[in-house]
C-alpha atoms as a PDB file:
ATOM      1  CA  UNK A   1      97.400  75.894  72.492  1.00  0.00           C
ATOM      2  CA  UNK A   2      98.287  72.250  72.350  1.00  0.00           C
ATOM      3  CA  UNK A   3      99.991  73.038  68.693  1.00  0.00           C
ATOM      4  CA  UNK A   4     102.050  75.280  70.952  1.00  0.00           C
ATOM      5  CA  UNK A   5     102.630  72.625  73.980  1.00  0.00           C
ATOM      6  CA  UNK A   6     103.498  70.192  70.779  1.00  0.00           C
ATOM      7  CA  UNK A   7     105.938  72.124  69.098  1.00  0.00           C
ATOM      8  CA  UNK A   8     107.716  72.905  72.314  1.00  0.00           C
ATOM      9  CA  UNK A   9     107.973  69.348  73.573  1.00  0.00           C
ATOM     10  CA  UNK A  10     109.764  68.639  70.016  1.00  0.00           C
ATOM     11  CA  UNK A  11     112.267  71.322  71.140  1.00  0.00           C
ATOM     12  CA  UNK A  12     112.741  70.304  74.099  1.00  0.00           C
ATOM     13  CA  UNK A  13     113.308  66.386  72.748  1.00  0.00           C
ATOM     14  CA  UNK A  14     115.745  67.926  70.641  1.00  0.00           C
ATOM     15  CA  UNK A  15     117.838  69.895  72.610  1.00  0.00           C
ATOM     16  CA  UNK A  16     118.014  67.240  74.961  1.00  0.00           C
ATOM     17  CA  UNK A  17     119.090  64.802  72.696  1.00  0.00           C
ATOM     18  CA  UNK A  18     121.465  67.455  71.038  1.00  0.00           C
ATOM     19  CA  UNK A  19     123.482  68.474  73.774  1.00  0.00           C
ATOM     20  CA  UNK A  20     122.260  65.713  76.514  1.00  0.00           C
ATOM     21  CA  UNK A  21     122.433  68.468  79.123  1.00  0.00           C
ATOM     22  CA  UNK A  22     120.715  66.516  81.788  1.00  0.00           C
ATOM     23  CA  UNK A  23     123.471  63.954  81.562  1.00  0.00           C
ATOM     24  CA  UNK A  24     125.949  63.692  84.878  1.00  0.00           C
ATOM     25  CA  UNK A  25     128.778  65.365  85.482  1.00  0.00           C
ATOM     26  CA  UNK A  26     131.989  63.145  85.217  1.00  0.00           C
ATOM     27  CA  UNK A  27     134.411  63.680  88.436  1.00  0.00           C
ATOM     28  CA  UNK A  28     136.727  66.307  88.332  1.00  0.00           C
ATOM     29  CA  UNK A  29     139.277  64.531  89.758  1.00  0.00           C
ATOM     30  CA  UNK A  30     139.774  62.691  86.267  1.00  0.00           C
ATOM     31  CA  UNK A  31     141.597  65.043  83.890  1.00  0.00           C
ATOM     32  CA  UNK A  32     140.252  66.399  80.547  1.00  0.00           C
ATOM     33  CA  UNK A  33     141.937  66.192  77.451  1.00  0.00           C
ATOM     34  CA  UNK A  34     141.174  67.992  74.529  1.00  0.00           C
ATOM     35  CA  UNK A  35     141.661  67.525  71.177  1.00  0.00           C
ATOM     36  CA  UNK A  36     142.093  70.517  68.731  1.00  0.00           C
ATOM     37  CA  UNK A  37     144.009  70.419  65.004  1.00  0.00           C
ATOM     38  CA  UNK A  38     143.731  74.019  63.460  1.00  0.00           C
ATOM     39  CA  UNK A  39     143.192  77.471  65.290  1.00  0.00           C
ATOM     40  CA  UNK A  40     142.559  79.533  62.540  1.00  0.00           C
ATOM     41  CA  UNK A  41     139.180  80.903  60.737  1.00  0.00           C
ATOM     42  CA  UNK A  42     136.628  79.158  58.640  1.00  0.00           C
ATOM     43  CA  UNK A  43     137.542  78.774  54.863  1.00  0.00           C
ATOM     44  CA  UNK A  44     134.441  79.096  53.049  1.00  0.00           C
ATOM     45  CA  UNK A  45     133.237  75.682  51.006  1.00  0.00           C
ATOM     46  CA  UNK A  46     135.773  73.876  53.627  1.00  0.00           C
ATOM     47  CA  UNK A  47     134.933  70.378  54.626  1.00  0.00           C
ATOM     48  CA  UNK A  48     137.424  70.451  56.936  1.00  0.00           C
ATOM     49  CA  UNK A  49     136.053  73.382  59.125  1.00  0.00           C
ATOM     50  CA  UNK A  50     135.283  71.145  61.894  1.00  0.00           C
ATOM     51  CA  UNK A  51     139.144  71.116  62.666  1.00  0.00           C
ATOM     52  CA  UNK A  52     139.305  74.926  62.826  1.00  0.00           C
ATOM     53  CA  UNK A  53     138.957  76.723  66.045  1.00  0.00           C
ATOM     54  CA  UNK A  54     138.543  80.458  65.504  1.00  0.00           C
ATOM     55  CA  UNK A  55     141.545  82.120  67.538  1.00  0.00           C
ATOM     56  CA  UNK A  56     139.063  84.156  69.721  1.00  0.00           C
ATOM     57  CA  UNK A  57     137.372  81.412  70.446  1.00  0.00           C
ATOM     58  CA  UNK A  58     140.254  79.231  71.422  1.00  0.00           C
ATOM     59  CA  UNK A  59     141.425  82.213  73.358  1.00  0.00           C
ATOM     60  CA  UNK A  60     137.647  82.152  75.183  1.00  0.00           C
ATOM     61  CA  UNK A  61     137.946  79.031  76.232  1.00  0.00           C
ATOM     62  CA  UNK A  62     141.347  79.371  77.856  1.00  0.00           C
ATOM     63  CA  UNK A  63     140.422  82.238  79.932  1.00  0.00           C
ATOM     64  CA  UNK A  64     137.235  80.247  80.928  1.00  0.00           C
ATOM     65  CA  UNK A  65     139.581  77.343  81.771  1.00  0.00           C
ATOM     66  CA  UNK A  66     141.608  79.985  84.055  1.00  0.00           C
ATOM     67  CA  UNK A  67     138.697  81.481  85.271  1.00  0.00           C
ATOM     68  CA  UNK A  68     137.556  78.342  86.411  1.00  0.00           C
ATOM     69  CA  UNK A  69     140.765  77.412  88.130  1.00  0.00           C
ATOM     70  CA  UNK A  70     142.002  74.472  86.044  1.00  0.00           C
ATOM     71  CA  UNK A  71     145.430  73.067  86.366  1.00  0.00           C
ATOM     72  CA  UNK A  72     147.024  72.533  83.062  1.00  0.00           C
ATOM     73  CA  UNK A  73     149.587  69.929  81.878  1.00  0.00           C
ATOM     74  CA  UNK A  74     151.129  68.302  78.974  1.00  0.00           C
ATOM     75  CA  UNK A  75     150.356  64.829  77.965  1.00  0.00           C
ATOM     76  CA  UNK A  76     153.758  63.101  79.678  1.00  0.00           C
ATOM     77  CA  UNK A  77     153.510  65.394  82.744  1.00  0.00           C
ATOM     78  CA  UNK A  78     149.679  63.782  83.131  1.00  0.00           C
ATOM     79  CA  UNK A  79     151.059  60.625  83.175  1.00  0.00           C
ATOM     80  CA  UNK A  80     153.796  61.070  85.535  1.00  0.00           C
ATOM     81  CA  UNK A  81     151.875  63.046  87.999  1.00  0.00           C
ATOM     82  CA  UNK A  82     148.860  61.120  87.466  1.00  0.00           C
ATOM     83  CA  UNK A  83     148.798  60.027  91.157  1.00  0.00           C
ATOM     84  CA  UNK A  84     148.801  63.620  92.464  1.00  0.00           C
ATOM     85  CA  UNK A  85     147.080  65.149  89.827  1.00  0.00           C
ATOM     86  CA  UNK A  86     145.058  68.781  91.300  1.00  0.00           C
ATOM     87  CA  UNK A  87     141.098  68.535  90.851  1.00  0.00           C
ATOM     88  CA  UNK A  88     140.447  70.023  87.944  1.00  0.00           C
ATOM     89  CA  UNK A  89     143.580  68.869  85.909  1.00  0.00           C
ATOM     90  CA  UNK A  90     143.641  69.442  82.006  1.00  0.00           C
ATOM     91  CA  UNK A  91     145.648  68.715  78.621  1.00  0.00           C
ATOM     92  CA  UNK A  92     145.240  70.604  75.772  1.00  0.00           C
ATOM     93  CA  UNK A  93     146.319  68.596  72.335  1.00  0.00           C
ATOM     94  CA  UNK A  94     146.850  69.346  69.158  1.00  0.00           C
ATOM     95  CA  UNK A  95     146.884  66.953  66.197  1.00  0.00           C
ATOM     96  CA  UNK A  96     149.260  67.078  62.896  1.00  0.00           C
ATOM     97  CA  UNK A  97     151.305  70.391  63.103  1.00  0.00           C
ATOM     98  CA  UNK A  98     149.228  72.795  61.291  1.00  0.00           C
ATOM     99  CA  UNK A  99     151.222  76.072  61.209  1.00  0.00           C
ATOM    100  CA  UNK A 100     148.627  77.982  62.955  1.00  0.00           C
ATOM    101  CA  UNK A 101     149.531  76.050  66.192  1.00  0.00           C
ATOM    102  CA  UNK A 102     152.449  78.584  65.837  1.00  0.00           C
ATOM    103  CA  UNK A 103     150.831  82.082  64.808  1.00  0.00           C
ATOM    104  CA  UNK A 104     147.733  81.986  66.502  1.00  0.00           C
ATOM    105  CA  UNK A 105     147.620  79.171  69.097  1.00  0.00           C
ATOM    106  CA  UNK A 106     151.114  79.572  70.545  1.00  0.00           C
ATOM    107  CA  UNK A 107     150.602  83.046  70.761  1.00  0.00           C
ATOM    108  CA  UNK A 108     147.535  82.747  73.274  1.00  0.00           C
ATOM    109  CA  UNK A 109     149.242  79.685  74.918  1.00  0.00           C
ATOM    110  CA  UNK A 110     151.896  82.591  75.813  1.00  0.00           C
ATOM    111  CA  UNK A 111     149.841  85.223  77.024  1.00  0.00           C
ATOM    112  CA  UNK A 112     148.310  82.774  79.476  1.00  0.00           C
ATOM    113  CA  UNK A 113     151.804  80.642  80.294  1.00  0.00           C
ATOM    114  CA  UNK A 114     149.780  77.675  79.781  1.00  0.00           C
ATOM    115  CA  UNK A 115     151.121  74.479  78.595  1.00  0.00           C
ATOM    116  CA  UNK A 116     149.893  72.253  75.565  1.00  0.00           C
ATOM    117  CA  UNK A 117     151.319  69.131  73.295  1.00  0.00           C
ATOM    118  CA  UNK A 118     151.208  68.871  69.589  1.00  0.00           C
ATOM    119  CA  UNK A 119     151.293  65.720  68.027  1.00  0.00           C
ATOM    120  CA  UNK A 120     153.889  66.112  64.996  1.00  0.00           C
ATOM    121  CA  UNK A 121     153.855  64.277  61.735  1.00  0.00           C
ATOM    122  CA  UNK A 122     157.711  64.189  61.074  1.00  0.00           C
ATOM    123  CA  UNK A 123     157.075  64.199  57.230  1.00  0.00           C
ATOM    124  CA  UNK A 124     154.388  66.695  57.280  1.00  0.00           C
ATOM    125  CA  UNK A 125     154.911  69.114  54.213  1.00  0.00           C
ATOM    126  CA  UNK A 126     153.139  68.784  50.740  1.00  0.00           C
ATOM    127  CA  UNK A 127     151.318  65.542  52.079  1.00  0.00           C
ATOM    128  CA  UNK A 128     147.907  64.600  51.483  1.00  0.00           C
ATOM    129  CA  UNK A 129     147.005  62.402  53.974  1.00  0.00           C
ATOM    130  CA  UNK A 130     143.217  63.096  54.894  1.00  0.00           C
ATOM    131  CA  UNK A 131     142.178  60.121  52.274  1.00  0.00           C
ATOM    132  CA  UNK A 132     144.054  57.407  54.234  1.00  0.00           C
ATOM    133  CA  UNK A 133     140.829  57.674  55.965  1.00  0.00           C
ATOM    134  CA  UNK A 134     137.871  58.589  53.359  1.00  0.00           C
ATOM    135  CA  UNK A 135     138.891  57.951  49.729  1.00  0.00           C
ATOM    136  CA  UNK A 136     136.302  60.833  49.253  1.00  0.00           C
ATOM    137  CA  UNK A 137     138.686  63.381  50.917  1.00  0.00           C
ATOM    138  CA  UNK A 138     141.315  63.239  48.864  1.00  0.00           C
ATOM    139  CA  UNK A 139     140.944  66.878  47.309  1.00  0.00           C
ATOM    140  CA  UNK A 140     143.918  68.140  48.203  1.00  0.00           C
ATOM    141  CA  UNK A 141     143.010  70.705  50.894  1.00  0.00           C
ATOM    142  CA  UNK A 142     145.199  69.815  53.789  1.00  0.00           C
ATOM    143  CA  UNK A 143     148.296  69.290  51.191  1.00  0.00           C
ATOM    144  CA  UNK A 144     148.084  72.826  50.957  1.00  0.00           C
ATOM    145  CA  UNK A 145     147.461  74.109  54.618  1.00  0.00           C
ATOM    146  CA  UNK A 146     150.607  75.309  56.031  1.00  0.00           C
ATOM    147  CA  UNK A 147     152.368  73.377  58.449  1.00  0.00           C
ATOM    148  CA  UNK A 148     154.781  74.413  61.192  1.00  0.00           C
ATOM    149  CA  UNK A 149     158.663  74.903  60.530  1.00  0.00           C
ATOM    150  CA  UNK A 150     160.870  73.099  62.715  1.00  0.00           C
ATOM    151  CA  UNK A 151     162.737  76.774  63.170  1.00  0.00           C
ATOM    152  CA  UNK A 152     159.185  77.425  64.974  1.00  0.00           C
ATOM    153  CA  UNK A 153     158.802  73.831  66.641  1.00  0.00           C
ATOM    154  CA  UNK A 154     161.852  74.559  68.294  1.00  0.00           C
ATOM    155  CA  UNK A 155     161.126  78.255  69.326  1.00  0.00           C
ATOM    156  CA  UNK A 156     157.873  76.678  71.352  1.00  0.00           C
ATOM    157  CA  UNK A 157     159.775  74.156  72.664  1.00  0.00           C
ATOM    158  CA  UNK A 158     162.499  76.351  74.165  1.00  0.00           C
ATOM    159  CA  UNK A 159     159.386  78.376  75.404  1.00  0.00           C
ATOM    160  CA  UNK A 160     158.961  75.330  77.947  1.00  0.00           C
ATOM    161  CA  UNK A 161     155.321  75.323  77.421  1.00  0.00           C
ATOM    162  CA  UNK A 162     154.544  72.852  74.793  1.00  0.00           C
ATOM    163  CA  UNK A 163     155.495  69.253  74.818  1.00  0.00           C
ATOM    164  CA  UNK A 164     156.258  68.147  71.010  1.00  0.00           C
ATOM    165  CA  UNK A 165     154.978  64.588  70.641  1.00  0.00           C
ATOM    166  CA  UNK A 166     154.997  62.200  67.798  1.00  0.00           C
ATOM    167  CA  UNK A 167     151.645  61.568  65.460  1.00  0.00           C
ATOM    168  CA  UNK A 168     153.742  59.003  63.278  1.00  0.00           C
ATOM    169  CA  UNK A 169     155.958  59.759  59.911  1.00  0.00           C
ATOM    170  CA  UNK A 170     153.463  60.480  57.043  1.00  0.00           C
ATOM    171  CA  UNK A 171     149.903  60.408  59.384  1.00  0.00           C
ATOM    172  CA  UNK A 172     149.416  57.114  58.029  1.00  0.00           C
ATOM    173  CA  UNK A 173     146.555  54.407  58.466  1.00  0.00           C
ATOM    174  CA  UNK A 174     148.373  51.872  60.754  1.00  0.00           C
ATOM    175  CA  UNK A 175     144.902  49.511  60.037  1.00  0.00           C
ATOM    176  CA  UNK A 176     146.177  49.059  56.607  1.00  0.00           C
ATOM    177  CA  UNK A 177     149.478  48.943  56.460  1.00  0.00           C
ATOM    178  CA  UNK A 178     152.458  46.449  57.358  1.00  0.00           C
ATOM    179  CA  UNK A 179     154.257  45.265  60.548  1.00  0.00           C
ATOM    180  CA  UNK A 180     157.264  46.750  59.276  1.00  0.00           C
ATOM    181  CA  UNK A 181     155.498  50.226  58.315  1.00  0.00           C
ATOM    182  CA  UNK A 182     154.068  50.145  61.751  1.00  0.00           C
ATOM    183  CA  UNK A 183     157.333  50.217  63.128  1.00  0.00           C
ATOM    184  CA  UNK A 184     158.991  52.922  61.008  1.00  0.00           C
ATOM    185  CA  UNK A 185     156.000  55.418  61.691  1.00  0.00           C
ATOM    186  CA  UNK A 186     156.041  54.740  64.817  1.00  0.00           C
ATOM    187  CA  UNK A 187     159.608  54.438  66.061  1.00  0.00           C
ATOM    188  CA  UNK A 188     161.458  56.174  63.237  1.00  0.00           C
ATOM    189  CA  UNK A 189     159.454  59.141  63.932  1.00  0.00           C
ATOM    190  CA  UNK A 190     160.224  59.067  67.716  1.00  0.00           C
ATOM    191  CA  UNK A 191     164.021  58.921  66.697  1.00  0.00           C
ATOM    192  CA  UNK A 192     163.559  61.612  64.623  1.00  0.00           C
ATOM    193  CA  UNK A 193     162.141  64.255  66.368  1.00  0.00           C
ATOM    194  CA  UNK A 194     164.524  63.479  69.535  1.00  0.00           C
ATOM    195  CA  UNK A 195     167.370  64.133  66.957  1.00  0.00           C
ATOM    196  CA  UNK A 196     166.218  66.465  65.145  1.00  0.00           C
ATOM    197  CA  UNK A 197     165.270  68.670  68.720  1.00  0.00           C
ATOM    198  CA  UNK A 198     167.421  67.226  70.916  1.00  0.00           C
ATOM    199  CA  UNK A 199     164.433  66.374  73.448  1.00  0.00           C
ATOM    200  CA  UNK A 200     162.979  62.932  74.549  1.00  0.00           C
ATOM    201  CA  UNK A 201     160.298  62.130  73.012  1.00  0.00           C
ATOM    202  CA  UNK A 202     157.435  60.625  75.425  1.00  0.00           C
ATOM    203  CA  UNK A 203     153.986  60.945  74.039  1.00  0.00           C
ATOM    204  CA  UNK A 204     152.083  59.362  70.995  1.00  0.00           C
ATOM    205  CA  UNK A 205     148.919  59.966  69.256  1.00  0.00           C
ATOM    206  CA  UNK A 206     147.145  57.625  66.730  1.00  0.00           C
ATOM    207  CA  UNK A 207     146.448  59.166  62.925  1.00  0.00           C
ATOM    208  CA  UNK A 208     142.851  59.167  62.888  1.00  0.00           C
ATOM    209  CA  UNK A 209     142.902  56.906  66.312  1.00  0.00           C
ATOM    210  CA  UNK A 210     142.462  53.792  64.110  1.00  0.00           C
ATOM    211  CA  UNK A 211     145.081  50.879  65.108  1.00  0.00           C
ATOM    212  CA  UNK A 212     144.839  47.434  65.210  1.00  0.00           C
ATOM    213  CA  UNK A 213     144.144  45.626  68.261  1.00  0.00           C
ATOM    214  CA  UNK A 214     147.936  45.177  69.686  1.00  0.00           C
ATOM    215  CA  UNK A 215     148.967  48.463  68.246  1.00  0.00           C
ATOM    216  CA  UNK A 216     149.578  50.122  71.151  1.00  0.00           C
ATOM    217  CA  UNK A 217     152.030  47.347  72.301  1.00  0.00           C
ATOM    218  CA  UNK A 218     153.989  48.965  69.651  1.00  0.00           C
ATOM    219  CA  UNK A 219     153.838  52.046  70.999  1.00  0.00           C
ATOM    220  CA  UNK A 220     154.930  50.892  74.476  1.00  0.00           C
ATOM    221  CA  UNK A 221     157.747  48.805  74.135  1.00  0.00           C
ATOM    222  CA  UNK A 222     159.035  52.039  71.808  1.00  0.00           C
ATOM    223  CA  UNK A 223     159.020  53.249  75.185  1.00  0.00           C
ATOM    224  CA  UNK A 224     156.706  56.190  74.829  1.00  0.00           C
ATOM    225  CA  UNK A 225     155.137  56.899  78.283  1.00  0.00           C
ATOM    226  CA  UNK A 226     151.132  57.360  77.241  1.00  0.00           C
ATOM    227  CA  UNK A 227     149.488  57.176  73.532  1.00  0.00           C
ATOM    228  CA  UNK A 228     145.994  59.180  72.852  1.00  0.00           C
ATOM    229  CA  UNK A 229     143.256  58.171  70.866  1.00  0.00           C
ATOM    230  CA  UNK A 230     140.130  60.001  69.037  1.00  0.00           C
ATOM    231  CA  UNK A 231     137.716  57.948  71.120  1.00  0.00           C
ATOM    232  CA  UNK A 232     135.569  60.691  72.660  1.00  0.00           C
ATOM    233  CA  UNK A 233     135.414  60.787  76.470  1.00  0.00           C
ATOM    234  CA  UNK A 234     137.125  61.348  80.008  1.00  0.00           C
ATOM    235  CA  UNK A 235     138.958  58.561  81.053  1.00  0.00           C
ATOM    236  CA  UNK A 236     140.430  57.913  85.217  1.00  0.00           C
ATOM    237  CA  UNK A 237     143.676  58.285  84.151  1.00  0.00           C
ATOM    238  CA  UNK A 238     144.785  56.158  87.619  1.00  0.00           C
ATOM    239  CA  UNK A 239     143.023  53.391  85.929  1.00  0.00           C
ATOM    240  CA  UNK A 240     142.837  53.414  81.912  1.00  0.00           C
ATOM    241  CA  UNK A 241     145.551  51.778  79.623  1.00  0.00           C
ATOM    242  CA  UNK A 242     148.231  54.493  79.334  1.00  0.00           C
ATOM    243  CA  UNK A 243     148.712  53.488  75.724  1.00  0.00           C
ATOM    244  CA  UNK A 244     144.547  53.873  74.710  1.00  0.00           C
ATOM    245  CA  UNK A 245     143.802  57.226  76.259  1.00  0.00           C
ATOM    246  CA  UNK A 246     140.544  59.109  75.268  1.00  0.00           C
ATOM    247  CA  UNK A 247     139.976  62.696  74.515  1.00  0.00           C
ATOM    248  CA  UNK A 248     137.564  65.127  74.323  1.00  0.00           C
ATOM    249  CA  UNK A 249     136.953  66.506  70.989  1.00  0.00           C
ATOM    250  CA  UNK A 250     137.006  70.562  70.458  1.00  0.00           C
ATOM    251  CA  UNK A 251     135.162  71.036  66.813  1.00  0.00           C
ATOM    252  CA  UNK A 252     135.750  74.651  64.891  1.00  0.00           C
ATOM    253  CA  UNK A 253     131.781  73.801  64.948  1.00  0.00           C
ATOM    254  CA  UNK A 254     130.810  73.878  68.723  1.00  0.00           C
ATOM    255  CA  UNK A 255     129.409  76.611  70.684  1.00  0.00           C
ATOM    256  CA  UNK A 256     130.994  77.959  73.859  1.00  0.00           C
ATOM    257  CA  UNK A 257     127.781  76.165  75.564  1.00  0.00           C
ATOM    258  CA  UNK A 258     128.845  73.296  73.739  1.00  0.00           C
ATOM    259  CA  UNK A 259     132.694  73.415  74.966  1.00  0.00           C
ATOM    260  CA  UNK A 260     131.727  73.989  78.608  1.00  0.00           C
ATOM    261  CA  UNK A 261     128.986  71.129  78.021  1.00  0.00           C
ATOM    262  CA  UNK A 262     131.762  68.446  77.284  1.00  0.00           C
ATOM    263  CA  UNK A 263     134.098  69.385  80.155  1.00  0.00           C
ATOM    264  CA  UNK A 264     131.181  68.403  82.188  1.00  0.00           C
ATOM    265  CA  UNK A 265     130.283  64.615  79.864  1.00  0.00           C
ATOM    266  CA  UNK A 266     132.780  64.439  77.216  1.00  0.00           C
ATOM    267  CA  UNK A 267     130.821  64.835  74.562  1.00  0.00           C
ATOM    268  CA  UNK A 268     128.125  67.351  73.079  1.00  0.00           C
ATOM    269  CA  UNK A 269     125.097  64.761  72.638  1.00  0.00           C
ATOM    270  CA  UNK A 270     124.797  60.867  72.716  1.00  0.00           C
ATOM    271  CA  UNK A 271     127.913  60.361  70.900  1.00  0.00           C
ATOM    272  CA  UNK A 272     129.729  63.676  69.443  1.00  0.00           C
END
């Protein structure tokens, strides 16, 4: 019997540590913002499967989201209604410009009129950019996942659901590179996109959310509205720097107890 009492205490320790369940519920009235990349199914022997939601589970969550009366926004529209914001308010955010944000994503997003931004790398095709962060990734696996057409960028964006937003020219580390590179990936590629769709161009995102200190001084006086970050949490968006905005992270590897989990805390555990 106390084997028994034992190995369900370790359980329980475990659990609780996993998913820190008993943690308290962050107010509603600050919006979520989640983070996605891929909505597509596993690849098997993928390391990257972490950034790939399955569609029918991406298209779970959104009816939960409905179901439980959320108000959904893109990122700029969050910032400029941030002082009348409804309880409940929400951003859903994509990273890169895989394709699938167009086949499988966009399709859901439509069903459900609900609106979303995706960060865009301007110079996304053929690029290998996943080792800018761990030499280790460099295997050529996101090179070869298909990334959206412009033809389709510009058929969501005439949908007047999705908010295209800029994640920098080539996804590079701005940690490691120069003044002057900051400034081409991150104004060049606002320029671009506003030419090349003949929108404006508000909202910023952070490859990898690694910058350097006054980074996002950058970003501001290239008068984009609000930057995100990958720094996992839910932020008062009355009171947190515009340009350093957390976000809550949505991994192809969560549960749906998981996903409803981190609308509640942020995060799964102590610090995913």
């Amino acid at each position: 019997m106390e084997w028994i009492l034992l190995i369900f205490l370790i359980i329980f320790i475990y659990y609780s540590y996993r998913y820190t369940w008993w943690k308290k519920t962050i107010n509603y009235s600050y919006p979520r913002i989640l983070m996605y990349h891929m909505i597509s199914e596993h690849k098997k022997k993928s390391k990257f499967n972490g950034l790939r939601v399955d569609p029918s589970l991406f298209e779970k969550q959104i009816k939960y989201l409905i179901d439980n009366n959320w108000s959904f926004y893109t990122m700029n529209e969050l910032i400029e209604n941030k002082d009348t914001l409804a309880k409940k308010s929400i951003a859903i955010t994509f990273d890169d410009g895989y394709e699938d944000n167009f086949t499988n994503a966009f399709k859901i997003l439509k069903k459900y009129n609900i609106k979303a931004t995706i960060y865009l790398v301007v110079n996304r095709h053929n690029r290998e950019w996943s080792s800018k962060r761990k030499a280790k990734n460099n295997d050529g696996e996101l090179m070869y996942e298909p990334k959206i057409k412009d033809s389709q960028v510009q058929e969501m964006i005439d949908s007047g659901l999705i908010e295209i937003a800029s994640h920098t020219l080539t996804h590079d580390n701005l940690a490691s590179i120069s003044q002057k590179q900051k400034l081409d990936e991150i104004c060049k590629s606002k320029e671009i996109i506003e030419n090349t769709f003949n929108i404006k161009c508000d909202s910023f995102c952070y490859p990898f959310g690694i910058m350097d200190k006054e980074d996002w001084k950058i970003v501001k006086d290239a008068n984009y509205t609000n930057a995100t970050t990958t720094k996992k949490g839910i932020d008062d968006i009355k009171d947190v720097n515009p340009y350093l905005i957390s976000r809550i992270t949505i991994s192809g590897k969560d549960n749906f107890f998981t996903f409803k989990l981190k609308l509640k805390t942020g995060k799964r555990g102590i610090n995913k």
